[in-house]
N, C-alpha and C. Protein backbone atom coordinates (compact mmCIF):
# COMPACT_ATOMS: atom_id res chain seq x y z
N UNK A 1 0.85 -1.17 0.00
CA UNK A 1 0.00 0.00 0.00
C UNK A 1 0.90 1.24 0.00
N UNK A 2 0.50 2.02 -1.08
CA UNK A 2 0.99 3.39 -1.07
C UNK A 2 0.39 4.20 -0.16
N UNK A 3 0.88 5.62 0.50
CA UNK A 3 0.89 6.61 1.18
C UNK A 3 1.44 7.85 0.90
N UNK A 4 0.83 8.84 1.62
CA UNK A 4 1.93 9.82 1.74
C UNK A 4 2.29 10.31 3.13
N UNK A 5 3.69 11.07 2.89
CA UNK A 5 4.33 10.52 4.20
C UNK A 5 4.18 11.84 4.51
N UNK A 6 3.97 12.76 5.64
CA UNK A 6 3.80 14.14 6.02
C UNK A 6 5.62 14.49 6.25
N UNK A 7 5.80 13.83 6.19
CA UNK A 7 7.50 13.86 7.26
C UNK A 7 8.46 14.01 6.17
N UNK A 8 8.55 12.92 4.92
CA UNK A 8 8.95 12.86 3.90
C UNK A 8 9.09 13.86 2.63
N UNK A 9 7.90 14.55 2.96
CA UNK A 9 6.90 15.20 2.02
C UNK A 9 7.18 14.54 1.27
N UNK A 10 6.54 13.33 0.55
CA UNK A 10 6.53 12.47 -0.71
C UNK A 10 5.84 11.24 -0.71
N UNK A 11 5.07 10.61 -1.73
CA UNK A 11 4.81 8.93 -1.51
C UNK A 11 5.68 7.93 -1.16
N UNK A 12 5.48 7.09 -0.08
CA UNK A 12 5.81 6.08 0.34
C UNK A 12 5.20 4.70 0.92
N UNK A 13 5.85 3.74 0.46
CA UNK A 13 5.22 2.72 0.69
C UNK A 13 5.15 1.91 2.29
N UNK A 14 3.84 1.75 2.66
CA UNK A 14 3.24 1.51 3.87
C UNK A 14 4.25 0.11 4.46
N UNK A 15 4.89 0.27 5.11
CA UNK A 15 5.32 -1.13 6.21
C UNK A 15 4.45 -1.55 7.48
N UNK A 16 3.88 -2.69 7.41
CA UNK A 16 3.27 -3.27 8.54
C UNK A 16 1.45 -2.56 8.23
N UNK A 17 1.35 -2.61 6.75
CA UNK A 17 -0.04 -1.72 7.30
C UNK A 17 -0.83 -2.80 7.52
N UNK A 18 -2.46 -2.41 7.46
CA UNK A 18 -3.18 -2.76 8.18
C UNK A 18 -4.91 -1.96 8.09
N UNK A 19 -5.78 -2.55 7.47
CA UNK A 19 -7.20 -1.77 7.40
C UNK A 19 -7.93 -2.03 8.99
N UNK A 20 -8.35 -0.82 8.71
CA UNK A 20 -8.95 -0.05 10.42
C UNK A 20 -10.06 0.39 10.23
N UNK A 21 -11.39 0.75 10.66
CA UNK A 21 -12.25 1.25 10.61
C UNK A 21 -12.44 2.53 11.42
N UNK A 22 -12.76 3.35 10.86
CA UNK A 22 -12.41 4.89 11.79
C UNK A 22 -13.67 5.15 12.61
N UNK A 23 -14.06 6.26 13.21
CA UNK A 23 -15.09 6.14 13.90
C UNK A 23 -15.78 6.68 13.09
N UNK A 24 -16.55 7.10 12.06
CA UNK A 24 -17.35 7.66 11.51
C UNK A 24 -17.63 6.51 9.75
N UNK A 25 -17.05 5.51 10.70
CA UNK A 25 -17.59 3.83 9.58
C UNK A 25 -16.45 3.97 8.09
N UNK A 26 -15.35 4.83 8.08
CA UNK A 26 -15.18 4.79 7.00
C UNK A 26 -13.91 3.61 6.77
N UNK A 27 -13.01 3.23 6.09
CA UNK A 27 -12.46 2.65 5.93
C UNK A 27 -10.79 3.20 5.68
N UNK A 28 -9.50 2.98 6.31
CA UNK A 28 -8.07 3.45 6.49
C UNK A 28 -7.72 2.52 6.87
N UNK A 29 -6.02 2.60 5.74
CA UNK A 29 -5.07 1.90 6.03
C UNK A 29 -3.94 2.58 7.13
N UNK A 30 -3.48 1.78 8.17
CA UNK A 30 -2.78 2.61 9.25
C UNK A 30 -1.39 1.72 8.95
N UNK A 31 -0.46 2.24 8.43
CA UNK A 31 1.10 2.17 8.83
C UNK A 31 2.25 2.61 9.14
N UNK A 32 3.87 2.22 8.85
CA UNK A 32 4.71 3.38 8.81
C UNK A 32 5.27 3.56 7.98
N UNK A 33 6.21 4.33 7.63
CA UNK A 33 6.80 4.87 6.35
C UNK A 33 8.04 3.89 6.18
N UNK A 34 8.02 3.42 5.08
CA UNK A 34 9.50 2.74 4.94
C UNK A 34 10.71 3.22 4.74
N UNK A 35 10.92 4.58 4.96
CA UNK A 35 11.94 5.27 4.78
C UNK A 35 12.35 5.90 6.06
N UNK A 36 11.41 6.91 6.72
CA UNK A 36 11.87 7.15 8.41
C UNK A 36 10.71 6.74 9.15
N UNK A 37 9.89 5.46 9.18
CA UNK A 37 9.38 5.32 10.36
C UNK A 37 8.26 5.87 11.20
N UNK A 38 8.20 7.05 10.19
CA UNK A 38 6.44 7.98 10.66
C UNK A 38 5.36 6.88 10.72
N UNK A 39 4.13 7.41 11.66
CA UNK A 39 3.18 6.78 11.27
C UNK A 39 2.37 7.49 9.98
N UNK A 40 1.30 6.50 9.36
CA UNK A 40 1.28 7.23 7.95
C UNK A 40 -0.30 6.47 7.86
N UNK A 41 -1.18 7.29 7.85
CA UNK A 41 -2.33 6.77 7.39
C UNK A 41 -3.38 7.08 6.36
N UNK A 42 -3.81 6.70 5.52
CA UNK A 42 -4.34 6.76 4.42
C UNK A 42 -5.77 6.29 4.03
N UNK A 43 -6.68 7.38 3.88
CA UNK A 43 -8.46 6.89 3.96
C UNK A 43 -8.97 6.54 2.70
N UNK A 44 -9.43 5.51 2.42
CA UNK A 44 -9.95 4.70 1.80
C UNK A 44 -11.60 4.93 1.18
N UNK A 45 -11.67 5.11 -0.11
CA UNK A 45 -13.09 4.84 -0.48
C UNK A 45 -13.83 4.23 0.06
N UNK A 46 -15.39 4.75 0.36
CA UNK A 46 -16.39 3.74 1.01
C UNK A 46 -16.48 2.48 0.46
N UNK A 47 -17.36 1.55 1.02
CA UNK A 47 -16.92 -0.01 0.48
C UNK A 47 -18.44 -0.14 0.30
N UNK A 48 -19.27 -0.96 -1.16
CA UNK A 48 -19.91 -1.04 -1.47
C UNK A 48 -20.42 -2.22 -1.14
């Protein structure tokens, strides 16, 4: 899973991610950056 990294400023690819459900039902991938280690999360289209 791709991301973007706030830290990086740039796309990076997710290590250890993982789909989460947020509180407002929507759907995010939660990981860290494979380059420094930020956490990095990324929200997901609703699911049909």
């Amino acid at each position: 899973m791709e991301g973007y990294c706030v830290k990086c400023k740039a796309k990076s690819e997710m290590v250890d991610a993982e789909e989460v459900t947020m509180k407002n039902g929507r759907a995010a991938m939660k990981g860290k950056c494979s380059k420094c280690g930020t956490g990095m999360y990324k929200i997901l289209g609703m699911k049909k």
